[in-house]
N, C-alpha and C. Protein backbone atom coordinates (compact mmCIF):
# COMPACT_ATOMS: atom_id res chain seq x y z
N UNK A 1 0.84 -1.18 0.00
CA UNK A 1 0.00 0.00 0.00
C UNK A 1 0.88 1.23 0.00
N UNK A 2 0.74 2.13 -0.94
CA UNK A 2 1.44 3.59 -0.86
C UNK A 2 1.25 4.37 0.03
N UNK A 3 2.38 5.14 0.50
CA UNK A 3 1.72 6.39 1.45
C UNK A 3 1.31 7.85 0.83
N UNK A 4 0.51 8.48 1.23
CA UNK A 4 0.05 9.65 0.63
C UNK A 4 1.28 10.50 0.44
N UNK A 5 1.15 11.36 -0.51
CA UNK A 5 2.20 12.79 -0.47
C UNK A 5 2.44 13.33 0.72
N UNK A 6 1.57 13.94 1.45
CA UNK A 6 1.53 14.35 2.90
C UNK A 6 1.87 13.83 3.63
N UNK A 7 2.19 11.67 3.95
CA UNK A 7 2.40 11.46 5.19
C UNK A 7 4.32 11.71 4.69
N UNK A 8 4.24 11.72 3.33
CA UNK A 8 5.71 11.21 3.18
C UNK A 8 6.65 12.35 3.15
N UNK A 9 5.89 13.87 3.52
CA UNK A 9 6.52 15.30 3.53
C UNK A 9 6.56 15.21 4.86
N UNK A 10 6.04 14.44 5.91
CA UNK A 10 5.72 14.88 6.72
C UNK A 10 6.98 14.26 7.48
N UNK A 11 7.59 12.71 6.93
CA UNK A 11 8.08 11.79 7.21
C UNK A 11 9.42 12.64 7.13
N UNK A 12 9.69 13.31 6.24
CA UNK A 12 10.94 13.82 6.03
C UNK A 12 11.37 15.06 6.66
N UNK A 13 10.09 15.85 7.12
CA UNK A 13 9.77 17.22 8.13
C UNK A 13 10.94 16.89 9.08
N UNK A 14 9.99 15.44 9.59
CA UNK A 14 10.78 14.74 10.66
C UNK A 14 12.22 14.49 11.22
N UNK A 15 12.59 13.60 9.88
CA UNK A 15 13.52 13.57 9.88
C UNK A 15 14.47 14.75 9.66
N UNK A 16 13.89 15.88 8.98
CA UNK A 16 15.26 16.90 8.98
C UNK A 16 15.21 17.86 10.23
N UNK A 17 13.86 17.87 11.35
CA UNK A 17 14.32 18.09 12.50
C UNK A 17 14.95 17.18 13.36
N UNK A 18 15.06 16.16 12.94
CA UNK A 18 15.90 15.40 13.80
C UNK A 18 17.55 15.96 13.66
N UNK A 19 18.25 15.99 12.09
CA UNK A 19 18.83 16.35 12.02
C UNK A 19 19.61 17.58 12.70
N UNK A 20 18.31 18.03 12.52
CA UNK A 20 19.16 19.79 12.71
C UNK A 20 19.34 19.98 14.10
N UNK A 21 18.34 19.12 14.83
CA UNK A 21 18.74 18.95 16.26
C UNK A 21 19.76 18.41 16.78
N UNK A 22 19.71 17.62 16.08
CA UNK A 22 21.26 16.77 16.66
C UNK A 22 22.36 17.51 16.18
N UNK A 23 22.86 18.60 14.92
CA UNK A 23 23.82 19.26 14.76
C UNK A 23 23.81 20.06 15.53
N UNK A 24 22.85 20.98 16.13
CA UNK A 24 22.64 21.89 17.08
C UNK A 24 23.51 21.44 17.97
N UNK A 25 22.96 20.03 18.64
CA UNK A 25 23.58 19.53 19.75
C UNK A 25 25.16 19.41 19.90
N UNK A 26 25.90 18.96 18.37
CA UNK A 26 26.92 18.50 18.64
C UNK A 26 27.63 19.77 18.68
N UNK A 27 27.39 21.32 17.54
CA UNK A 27 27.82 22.47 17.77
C UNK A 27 28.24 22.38 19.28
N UNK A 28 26.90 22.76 20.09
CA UNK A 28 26.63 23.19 21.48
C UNK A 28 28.39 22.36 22.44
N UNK A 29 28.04 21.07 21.77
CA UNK A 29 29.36 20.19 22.38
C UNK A 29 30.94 20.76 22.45
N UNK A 30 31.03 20.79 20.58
CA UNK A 30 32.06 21.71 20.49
C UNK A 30 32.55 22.65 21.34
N UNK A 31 31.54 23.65 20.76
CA UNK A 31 31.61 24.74 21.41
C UNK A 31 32.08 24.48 22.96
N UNK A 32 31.49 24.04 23.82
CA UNK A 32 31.51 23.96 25.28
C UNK A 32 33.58 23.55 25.44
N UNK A 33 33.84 22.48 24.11
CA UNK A 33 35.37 21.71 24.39
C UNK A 33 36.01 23.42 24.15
N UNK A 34 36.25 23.71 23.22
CA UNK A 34 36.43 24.73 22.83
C UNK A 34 36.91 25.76 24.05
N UNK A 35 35.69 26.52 24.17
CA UNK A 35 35.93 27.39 25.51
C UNK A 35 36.05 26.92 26.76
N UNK A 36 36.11 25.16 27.06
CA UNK A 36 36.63 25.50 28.25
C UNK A 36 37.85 25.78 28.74
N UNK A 37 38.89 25.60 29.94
CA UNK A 37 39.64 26.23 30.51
C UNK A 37 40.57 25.09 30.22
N UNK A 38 41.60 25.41 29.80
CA UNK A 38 42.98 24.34 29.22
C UNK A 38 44.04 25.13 29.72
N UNK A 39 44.92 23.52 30.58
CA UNK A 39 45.76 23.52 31.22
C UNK A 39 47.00 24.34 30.67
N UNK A 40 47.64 25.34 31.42
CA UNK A 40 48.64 25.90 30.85
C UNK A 40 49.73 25.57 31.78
N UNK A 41 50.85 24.65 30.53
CA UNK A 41 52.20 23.90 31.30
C UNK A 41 53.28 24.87 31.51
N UNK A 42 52.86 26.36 31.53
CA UNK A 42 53.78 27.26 31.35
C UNK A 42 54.93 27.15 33.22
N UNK A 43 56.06 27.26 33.66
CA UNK A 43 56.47 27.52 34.56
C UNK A 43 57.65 28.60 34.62
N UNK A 44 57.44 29.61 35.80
CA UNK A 44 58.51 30.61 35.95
C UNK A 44 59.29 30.94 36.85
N UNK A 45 60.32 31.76 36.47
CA UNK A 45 62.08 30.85 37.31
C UNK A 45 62.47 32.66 37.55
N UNK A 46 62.88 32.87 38.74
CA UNK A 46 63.97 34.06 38.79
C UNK A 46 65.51 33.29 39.46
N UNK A 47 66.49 34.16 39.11
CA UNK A 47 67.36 33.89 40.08
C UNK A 47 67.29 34.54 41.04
N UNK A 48 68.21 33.97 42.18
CA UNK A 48 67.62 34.44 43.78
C UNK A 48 69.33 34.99 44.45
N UNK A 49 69.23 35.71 45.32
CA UNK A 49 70.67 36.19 45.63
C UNK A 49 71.55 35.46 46.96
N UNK A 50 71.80 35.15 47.15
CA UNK A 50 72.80 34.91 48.23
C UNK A 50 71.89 35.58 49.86
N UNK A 51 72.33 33.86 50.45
CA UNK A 51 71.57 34.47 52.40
C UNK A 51 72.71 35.96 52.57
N UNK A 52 72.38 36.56 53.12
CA UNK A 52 72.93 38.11 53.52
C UNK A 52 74.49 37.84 54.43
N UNK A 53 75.46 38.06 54.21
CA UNK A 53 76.81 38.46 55.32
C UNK A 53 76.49 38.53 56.77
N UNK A 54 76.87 38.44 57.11
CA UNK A 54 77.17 39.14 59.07
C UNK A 54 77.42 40.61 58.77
N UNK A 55 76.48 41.22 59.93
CA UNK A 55 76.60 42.83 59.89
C UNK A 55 78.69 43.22 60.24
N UNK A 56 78.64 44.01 59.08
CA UNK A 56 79.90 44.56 59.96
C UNK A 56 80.22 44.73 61.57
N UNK A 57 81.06 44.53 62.30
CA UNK A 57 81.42 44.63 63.29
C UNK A 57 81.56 46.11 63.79
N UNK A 58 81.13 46.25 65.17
CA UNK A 58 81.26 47.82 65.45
C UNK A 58 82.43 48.50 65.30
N UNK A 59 83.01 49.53 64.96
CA UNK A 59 84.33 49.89 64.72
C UNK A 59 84.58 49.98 63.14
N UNK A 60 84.16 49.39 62.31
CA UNK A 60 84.95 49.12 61.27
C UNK A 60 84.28 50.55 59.94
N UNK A 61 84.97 50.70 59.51
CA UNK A 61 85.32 52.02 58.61
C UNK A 61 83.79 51.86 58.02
N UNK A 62 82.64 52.44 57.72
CA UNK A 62 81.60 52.88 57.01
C UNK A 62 81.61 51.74 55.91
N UNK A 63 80.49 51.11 55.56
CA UNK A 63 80.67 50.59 54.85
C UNK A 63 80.62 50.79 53.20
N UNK A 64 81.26 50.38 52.23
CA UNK A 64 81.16 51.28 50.86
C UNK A 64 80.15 51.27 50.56
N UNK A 65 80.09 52.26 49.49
CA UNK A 65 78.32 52.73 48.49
C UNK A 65 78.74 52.69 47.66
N UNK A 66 77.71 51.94 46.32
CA UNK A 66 78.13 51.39 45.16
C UNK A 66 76.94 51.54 44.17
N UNK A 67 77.33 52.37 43.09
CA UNK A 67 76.52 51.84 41.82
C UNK A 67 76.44 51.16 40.90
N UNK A 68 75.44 50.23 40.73
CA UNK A 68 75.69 48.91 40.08
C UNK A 68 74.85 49.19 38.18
N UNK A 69 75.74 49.41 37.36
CA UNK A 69 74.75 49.10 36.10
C UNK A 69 75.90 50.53 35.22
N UNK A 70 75.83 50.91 33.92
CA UNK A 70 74.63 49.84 33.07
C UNK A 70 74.72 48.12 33.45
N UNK A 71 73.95 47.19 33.25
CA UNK A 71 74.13 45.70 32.83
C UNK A 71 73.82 45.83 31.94
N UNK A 72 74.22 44.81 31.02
CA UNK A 72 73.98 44.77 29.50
C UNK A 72 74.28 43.18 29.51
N UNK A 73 73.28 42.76 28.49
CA UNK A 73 73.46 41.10 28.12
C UNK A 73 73.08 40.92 26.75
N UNK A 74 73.74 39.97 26.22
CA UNK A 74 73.76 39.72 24.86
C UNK A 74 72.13 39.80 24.13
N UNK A 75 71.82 39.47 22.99
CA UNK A 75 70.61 39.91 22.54
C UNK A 75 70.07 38.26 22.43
N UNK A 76 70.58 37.32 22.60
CA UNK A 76 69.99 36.24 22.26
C UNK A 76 69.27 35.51 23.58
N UNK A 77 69.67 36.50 24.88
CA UNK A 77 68.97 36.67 26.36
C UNK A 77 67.66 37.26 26.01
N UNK A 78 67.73 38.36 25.35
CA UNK A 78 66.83 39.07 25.82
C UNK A 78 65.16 38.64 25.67
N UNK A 79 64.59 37.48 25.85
CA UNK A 79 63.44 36.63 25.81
C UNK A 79 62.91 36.54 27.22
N UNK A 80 61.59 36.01 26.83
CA UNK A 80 60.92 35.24 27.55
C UNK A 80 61.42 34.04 28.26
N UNK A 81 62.01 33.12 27.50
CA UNK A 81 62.17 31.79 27.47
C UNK A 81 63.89 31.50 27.98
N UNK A 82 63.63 30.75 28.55
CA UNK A 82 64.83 30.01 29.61
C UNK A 82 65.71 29.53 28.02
N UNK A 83 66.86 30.08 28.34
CA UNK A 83 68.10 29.91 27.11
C UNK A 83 68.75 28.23 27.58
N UNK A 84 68.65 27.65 26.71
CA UNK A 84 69.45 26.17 27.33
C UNK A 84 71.08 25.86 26.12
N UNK A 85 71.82 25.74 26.38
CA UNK A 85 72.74 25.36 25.68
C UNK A 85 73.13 24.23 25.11
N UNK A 86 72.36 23.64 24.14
CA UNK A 86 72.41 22.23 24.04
C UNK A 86 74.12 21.94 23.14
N UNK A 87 74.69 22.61 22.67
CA UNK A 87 76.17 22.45 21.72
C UNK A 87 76.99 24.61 21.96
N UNK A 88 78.23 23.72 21.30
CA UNK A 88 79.10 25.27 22.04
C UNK A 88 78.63 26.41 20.17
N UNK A 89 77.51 25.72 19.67
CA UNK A 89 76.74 26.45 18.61
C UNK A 89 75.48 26.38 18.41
N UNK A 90 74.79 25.93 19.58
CA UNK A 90 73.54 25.63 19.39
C UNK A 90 72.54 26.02 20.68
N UNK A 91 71.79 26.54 20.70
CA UNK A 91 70.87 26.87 21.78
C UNK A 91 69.34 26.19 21.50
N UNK A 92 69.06 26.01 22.69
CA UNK A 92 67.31 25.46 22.57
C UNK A 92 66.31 26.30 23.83
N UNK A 93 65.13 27.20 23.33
CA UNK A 93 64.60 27.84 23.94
C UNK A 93 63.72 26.81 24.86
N UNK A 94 63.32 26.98 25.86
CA UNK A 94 62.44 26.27 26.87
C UNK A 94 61.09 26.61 26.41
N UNK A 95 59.82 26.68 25.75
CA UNK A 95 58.98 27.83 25.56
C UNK A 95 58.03 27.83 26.65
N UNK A 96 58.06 26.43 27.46
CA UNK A 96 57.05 26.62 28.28
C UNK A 96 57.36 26.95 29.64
N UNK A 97 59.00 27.44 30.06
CA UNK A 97 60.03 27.68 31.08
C UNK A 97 60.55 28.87 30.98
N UNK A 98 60.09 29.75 31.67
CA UNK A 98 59.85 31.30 31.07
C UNK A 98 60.53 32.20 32.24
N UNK A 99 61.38 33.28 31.97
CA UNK A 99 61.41 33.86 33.14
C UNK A 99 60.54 34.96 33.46
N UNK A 100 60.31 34.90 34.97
CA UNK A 100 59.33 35.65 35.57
C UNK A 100 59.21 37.35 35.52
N UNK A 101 60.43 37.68 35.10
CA UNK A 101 60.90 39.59 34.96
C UNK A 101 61.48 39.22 33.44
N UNK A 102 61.89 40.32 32.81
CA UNK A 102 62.78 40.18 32.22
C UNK A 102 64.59 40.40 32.70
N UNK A 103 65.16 39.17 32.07
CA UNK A 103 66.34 38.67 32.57
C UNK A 103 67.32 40.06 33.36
N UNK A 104 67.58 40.70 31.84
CA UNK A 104 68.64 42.28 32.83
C UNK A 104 67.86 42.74 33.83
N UNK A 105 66.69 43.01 34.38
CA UNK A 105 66.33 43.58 35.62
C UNK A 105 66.87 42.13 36.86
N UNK A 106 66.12 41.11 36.33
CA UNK A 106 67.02 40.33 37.31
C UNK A 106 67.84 40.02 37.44
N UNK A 107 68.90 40.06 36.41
CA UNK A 107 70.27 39.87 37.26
C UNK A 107 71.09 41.19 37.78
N UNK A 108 70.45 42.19 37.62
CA UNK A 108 70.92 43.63 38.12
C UNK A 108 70.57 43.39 39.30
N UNK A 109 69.20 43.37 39.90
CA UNK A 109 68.71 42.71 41.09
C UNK A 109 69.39 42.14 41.99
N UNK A 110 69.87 40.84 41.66
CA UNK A 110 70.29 39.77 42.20
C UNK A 110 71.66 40.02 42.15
N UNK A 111 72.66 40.73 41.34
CA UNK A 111 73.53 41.55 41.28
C UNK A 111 74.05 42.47 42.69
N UNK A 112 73.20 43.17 42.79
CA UNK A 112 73.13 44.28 43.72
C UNK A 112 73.01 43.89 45.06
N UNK A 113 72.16 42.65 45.07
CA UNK A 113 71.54 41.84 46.37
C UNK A 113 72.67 41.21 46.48
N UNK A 114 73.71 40.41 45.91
CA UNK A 114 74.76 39.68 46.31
C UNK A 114 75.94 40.39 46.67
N UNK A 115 75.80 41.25 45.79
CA UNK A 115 77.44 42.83 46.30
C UNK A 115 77.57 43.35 47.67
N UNK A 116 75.97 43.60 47.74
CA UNK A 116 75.84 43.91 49.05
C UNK A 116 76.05 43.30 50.27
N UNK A 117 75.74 41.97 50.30
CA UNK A 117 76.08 41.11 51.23
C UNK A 117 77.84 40.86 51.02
N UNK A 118 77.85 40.91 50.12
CA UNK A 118 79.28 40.34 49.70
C UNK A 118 80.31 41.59 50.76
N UNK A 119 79.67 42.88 50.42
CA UNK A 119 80.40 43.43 51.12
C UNK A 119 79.85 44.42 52.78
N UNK A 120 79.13 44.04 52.88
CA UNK A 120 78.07 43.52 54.44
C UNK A 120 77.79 45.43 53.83
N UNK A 121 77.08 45.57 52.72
CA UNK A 121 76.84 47.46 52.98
C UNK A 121 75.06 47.00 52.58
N UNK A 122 74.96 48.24 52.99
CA UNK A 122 73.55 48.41 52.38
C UNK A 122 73.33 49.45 51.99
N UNK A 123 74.11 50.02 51.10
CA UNK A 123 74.43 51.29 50.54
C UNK A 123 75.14 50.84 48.79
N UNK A 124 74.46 49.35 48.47
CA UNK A 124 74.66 49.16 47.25
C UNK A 124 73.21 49.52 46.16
N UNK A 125 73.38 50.09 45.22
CA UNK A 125 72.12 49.94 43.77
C UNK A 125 72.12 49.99 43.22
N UNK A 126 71.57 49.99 42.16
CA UNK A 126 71.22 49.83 40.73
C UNK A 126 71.06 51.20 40.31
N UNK A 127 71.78 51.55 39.35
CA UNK A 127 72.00 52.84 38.68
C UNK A 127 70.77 53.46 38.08
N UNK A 128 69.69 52.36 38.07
CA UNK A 128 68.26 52.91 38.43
C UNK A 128 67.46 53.46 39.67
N UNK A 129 67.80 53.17 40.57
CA UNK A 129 67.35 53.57 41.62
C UNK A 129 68.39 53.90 42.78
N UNK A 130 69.50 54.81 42.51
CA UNK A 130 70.51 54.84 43.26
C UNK A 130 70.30 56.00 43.79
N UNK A 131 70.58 56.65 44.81
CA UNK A 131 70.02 57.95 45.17
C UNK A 131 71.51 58.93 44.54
N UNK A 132 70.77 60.15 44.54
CA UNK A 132 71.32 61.45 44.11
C UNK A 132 73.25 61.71 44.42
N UNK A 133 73.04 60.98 46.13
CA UNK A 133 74.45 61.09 46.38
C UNK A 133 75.81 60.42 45.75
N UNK A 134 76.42 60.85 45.16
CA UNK A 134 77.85 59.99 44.54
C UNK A 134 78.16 59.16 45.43
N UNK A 135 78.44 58.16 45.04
CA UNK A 135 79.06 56.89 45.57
C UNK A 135 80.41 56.53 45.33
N UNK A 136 80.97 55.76 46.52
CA UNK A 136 82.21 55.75 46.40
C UNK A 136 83.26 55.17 44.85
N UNK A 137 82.13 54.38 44.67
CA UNK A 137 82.65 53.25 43.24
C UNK A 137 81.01 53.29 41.85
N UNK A 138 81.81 53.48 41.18
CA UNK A 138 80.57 52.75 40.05
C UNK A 138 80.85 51.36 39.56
N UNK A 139 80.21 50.57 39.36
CA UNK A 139 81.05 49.57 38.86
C UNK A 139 79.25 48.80 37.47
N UNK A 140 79.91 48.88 36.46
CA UNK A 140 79.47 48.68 35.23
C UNK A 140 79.65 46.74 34.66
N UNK A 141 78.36 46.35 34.17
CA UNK A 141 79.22 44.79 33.81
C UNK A 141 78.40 44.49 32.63
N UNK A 142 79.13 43.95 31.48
CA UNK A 142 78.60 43.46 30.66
C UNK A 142 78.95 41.84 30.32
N UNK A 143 77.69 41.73 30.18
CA UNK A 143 76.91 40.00 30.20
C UNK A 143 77.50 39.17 28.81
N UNK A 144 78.63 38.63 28.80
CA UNK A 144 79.08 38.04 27.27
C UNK A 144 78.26 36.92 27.07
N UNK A 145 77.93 35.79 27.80
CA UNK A 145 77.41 34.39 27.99
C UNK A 145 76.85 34.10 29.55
N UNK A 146 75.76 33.95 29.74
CA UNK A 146 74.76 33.25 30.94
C UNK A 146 73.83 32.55 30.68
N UNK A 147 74.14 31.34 30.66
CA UNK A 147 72.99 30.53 30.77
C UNK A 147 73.41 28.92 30.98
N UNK A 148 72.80 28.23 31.08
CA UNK A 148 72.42 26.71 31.76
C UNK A 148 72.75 25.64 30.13
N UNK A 149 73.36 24.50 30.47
CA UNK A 149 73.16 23.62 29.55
C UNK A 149 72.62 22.41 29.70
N UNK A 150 72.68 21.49 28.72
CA UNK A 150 71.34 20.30 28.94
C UNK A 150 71.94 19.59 30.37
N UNK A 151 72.81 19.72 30.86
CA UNK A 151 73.04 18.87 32.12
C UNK A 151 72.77 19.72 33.16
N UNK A 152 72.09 21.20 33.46
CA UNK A 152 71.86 21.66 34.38
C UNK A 152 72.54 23.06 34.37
N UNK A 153 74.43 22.66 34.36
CA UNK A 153 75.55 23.19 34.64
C UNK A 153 75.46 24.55 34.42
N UNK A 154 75.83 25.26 35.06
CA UNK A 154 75.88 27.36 34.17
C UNK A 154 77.10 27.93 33.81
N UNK A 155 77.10 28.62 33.06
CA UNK A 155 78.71 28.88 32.39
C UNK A 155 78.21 30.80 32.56
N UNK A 156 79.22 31.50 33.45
CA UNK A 156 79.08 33.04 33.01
C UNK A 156 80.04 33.67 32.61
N UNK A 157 79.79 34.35 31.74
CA UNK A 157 81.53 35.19 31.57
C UNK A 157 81.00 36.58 31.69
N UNK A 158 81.55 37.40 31.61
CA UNK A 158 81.00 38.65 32.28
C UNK A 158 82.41 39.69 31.65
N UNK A 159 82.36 41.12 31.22
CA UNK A 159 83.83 41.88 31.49
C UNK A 159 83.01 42.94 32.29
N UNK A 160 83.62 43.37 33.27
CA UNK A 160 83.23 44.41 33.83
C UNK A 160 84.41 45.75 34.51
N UNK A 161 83.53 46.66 34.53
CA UNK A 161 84.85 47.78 35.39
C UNK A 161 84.31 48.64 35.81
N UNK A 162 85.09 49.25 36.94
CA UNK A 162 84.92 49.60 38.36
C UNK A 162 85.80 51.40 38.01
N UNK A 163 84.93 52.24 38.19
CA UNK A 163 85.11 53.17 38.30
C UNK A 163 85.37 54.50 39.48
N UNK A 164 85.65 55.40 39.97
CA UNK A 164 85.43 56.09 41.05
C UNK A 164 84.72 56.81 40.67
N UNK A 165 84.85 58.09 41.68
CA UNK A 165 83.69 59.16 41.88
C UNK A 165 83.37 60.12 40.56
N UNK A 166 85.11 60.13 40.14
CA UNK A 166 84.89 61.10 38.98
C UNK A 166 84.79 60.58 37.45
N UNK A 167 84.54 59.35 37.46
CA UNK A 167 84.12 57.72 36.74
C UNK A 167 85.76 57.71 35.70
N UNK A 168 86.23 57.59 36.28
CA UNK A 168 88.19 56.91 36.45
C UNK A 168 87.87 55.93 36.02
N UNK A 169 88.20 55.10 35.15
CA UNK A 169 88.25 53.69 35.31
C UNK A 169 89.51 53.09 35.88
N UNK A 170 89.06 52.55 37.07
CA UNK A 170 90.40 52.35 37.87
C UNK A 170 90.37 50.68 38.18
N UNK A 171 89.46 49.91 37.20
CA UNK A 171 89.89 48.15 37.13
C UNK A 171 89.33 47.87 35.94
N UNK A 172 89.63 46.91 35.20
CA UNK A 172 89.10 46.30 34.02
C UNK A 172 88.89 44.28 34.07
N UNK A 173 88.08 43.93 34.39
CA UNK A 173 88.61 42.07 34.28
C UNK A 173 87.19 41.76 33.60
N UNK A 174 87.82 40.16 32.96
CA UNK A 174 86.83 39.68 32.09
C UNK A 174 86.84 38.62 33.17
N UNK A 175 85.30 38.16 33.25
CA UNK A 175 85.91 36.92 34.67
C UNK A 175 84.46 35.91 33.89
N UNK A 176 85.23 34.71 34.34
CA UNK A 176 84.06 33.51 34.18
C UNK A 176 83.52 32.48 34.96
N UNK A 177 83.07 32.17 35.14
CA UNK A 177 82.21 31.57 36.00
C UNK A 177 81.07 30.27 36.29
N UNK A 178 81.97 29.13 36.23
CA UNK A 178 80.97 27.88 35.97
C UNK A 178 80.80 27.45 37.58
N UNK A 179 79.07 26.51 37.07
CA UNK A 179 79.16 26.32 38.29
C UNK A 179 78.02 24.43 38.27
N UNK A 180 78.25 23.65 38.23
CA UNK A 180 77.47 22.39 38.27
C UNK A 180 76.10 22.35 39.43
N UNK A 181 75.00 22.13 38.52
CA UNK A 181 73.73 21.75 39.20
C UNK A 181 73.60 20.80 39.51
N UNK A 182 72.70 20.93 40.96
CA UNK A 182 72.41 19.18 41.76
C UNK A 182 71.09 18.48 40.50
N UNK A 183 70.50 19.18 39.88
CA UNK A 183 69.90 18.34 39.11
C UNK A 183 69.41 18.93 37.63
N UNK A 184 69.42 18.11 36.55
CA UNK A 184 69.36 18.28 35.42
C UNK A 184 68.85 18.65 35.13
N UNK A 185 67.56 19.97 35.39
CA UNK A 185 66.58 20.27 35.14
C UNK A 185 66.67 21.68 35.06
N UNK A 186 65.66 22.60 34.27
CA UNK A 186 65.44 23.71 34.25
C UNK A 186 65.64 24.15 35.86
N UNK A 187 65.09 24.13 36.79
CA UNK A 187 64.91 24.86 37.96
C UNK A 187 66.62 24.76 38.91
N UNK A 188 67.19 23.07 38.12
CA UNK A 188 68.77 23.24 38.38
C UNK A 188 69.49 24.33 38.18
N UNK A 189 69.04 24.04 36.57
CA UNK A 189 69.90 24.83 35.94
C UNK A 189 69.76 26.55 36.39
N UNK A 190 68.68 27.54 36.93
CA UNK A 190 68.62 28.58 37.03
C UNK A 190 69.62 28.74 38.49
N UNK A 191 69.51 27.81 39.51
CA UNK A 191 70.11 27.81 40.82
C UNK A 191 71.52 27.22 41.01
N UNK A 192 72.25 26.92 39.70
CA UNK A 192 73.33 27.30 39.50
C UNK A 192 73.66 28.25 38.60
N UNK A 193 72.88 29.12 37.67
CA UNK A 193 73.11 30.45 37.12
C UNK A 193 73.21 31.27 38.73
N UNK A 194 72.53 31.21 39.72
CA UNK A 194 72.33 32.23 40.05
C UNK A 194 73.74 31.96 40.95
N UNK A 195 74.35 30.42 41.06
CA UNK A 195 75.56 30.53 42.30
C UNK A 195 76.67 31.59 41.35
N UNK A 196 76.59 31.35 40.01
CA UNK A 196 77.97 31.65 39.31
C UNK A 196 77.56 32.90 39.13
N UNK A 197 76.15 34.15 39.48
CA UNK A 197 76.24 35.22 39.34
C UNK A 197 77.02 35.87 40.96
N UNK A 198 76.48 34.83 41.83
CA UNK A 198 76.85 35.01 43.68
C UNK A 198 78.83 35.52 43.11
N UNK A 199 79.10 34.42 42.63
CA UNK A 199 80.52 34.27 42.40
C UNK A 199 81.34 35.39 41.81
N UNK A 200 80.34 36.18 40.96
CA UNK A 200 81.05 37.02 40.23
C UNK A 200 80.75 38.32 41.01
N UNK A 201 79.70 38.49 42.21
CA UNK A 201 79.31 39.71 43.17
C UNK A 201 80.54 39.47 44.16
N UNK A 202 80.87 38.06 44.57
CA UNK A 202 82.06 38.15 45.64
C UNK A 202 83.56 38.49 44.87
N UNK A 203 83.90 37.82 44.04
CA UNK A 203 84.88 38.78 42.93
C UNK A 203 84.65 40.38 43.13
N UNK A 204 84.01 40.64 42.53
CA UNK A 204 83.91 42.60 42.64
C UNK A 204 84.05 43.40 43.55
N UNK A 205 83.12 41.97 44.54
CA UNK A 205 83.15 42.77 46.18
C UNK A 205 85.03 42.69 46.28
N UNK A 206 85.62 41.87 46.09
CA UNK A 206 86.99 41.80 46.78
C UNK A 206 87.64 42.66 46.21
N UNK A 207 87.82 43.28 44.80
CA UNK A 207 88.24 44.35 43.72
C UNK A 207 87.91 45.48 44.53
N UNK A 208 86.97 45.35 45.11
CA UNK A 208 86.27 47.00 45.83
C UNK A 208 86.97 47.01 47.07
N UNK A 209 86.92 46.08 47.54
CA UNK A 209 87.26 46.14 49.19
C UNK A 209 89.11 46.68 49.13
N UNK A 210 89.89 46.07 48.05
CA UNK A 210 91.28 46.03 47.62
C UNK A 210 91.69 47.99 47.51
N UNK A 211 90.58 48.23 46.73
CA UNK A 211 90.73 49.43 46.14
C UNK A 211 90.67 50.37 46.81
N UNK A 212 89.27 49.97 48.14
CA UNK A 212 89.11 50.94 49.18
C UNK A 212 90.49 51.13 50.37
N UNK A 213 90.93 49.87 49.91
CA UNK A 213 91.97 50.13 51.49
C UNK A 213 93.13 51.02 50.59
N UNK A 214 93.34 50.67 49.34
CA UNK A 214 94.49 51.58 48.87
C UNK A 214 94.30 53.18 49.09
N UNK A 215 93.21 53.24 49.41
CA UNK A 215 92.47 54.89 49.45
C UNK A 215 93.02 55.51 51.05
N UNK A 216 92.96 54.14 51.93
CA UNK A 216 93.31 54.59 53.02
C UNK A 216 94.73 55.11 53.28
């Protein structure tokens, strides 16, 4: 038996709301994967400065005041992304291992924070925020190589120089600075960048301390 015209428009009505419902639906699905909230594997690293010196002892001569900067670091630093050294020609960016500032403010930072202890003052800063009064020393450093390789390890080389009041340049050294991480990992690798920056604040500090007594 045939079905009428009508039941068989009607049959297909049907079926193409079925359809369109169910695409609706799966849109709606999409959509929902889409906008929801996806995990971000991003993680961020500063270096950190050195526990603080023992206060100078009562008696002992004022302690020096120091301006720390320009810093300057190569251009292949200047990122987001944790620099890894995989060959002595090859670098591999971290993209999801990011540092938390950008790098020259923190190692000026952490710079300044280690000098200071290094040389028990608290009359060290950053040539950004140094106050008005001349300081006994300027001391300037530029960043040749810092950074971490696939085993953790940090390699720094640094040239820097130390100026007086009337900006003399009265030292010049290129100094370097390795230092082996307890573990192979990004977060190693930044906490031995930051021993071999400690290393190169107690260096300067001793250049300063040398220089000050010749004054005496």
């Amino acid at each position: 038996m045939m079905r009428s015209c009508g039941s068989t428009r009607n049959a297909t009505r049907r079926r193409a709301t079925r359809g369109a419902v169910l695409a609706v639906g799966m849109a709606l699905v999409a959509g929902c994967t889409l906008l929801s909230p996806r995990h971000d594997p991003s993680r961020f690293y500063t270096l950190s400065a050195r526990l603080p010196a023992a206060l100078a002892p009562a008696g002992r001569a004022a302690p020096l005041s120091v301006t720390v900067g320009p810093v300057t670091l190569p251009a292949y630093l200047d990122r987001n992304e944790v620099a890894v050294r995989v060959s002595p020609s090859e670098l591999r960016y971290a993209l999801a291992e990011r540092w938390a500032e950008p790098l020259v403010q923190n190692v000026t930072r952490v710079l300044v924070e280690d000098l200071g202890n290094a040389l028990a003052s608290d009359r060290v800063a950053s040539v950004t925020t140094a106050p008005t009064v001349t300081p006994d020393f300027f001391v300037e450093v530029v960043i040749v190589r810092f950074e971490a390789d696939v085993a953790g390890g940090a390699t720094l080389t640094a040239r820097w120089a130390v100026r007086d009041t009337g900006r003399k340049i009265l030292r010049i050294r290129q100094s370097q600075h390795a230092r082996r991480a307890t573990a192979a990992t990004t977060e190693g690798g930044v906490d031995a960048m930051s021993a071999a920056l400690g290393d190169l604040a107690e260096e300067i500090a001793a250049v300063l301390t040398e220089l000050a007594a010749e004054r005496r």
